[in-house]
C-alpha atoms as a PDB file:
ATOM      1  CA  UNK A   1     108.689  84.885 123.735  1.00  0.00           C
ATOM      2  CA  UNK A   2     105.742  85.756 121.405  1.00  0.00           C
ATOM      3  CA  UNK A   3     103.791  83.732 119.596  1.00  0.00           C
ATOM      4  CA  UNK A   4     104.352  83.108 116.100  1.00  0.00           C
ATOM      5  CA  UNK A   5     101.591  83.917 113.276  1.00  0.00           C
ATOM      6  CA  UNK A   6     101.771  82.019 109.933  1.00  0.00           C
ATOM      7  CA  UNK A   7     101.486  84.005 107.025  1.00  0.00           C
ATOM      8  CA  UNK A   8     101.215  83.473 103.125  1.00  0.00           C
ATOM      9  CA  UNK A   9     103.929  85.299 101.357  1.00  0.00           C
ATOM     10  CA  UNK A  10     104.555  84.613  97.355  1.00  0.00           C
ATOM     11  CA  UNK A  11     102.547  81.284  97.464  1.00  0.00           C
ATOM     12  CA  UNK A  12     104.889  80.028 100.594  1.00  0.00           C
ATOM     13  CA  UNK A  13     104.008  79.775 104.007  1.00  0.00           C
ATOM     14  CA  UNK A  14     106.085  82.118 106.736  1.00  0.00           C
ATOM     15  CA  UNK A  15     106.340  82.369 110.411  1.00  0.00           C
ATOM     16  CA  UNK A  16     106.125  86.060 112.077  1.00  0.00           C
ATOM     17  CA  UNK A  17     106.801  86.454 115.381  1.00  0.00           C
ATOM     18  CA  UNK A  18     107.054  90.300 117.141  1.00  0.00           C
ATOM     19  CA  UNK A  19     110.044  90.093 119.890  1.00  0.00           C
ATOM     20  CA  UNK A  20     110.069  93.973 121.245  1.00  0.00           C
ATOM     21  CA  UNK A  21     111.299  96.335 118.130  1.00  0.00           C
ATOM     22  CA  UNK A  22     112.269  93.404 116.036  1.00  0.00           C
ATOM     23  CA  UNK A  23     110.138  91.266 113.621  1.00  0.00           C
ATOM     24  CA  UNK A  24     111.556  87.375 113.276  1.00  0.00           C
ATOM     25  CA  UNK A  25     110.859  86.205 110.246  1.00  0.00           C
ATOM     26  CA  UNK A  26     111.253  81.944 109.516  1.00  0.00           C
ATOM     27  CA  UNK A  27     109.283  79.048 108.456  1.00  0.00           C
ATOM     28  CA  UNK A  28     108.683  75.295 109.438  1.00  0.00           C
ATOM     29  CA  UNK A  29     111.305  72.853 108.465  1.00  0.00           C
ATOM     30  CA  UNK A  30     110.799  68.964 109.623  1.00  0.00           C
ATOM     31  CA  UNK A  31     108.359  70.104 112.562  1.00  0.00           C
ATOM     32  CA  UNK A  32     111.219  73.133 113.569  1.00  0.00           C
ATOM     33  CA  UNK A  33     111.365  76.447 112.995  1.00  0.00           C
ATOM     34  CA  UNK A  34     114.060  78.063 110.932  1.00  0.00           C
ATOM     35  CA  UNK A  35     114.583  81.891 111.716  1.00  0.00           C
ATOM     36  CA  UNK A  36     115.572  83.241 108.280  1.00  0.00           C
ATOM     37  CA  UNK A  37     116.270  87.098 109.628  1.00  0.00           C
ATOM     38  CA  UNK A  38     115.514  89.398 112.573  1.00  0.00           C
ATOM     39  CA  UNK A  39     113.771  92.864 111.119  1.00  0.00           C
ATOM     40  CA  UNK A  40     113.921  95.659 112.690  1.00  0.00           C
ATOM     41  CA  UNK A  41     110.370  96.924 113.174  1.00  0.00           C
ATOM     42  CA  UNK A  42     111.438 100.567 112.584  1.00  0.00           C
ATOM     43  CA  UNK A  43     112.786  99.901 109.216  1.00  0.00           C
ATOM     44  CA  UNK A  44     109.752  98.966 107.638  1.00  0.00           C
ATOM     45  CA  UNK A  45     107.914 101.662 105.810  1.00  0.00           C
ATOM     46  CA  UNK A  46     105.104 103.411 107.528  1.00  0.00           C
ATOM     47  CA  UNK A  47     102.312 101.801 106.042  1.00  0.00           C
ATOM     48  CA  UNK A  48     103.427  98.219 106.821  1.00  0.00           C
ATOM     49  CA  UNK A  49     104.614  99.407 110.352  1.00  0.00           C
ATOM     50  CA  UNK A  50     100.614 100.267 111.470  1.00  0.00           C
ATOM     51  CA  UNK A  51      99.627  97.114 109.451  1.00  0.00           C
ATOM     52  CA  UNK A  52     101.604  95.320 112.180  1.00  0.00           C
ATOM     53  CA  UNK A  53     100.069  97.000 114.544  1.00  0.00           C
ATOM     54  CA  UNK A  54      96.777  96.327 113.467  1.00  0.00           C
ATOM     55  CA  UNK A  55      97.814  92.641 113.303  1.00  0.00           C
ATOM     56  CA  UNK A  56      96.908  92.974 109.242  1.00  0.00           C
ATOM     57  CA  UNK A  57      99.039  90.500 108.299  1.00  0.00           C
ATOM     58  CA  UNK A  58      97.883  90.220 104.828  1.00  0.00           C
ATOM     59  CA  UNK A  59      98.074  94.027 104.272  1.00  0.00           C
ATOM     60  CA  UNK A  60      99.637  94.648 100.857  1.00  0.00           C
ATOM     61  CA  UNK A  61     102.535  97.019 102.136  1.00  0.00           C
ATOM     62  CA  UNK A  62     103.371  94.624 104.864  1.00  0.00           C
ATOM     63  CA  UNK A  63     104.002  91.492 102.511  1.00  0.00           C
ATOM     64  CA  UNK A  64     105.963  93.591 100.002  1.00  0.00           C
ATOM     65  CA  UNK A  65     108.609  94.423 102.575  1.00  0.00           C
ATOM     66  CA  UNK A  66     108.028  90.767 104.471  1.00  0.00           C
ATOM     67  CA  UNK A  67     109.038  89.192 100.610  1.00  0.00           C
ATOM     68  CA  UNK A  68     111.907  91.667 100.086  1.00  0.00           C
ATOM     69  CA  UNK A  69     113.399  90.132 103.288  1.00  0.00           C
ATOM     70  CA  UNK A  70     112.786  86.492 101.512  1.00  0.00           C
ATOM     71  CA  UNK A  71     114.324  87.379  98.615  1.00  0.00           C
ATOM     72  CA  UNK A  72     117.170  88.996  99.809  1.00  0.00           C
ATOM     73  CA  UNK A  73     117.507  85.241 101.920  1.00  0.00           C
ATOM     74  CA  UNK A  74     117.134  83.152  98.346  1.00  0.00           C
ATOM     75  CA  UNK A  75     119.582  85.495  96.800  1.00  0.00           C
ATOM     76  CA  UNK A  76     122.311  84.923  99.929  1.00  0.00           C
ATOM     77  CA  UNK A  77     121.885  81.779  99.263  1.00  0.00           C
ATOM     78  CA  UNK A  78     120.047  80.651 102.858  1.00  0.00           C
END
């Protein structure tokens, strides 16, 4: 398994992790980590795809499409 980065995404603290061609996305709960969604790497637009790459985790691009995922989470209701 790969190692998780924390990231800052509207204000709120996230967990990335890069497993293959999927990107977990979670955050720390109580000293565990909640997985909120799996994302597959090759549905991100190309500009936040090579900010992966280049491990620019506070890219612009990268966030936008990292906070769509959140949102869609809040508005499920997770």
């Amino acid at each position: 398994m790969s190692e998780s980065t924390t990231i800052e995404l509207g204000g709120e603290e996230y967990l990335v992790q890069r497993e293959g061609d999927a990107l977990r996305l979670g955050r720390q709960v109580g000293g565990d980590t909640v997985w909120l969604d799996d994302i597959e790497v090759s549905a991100l637009p190309g500009p936040a795809r090579e900010a992966l790459e280049r491990g620019e985790h506070s890219d612009q691009t990268l966030q936008t499409s990292l906070l769509g995922v959140v949102q869609a989470e809040v508005d499920r209701g997770a």
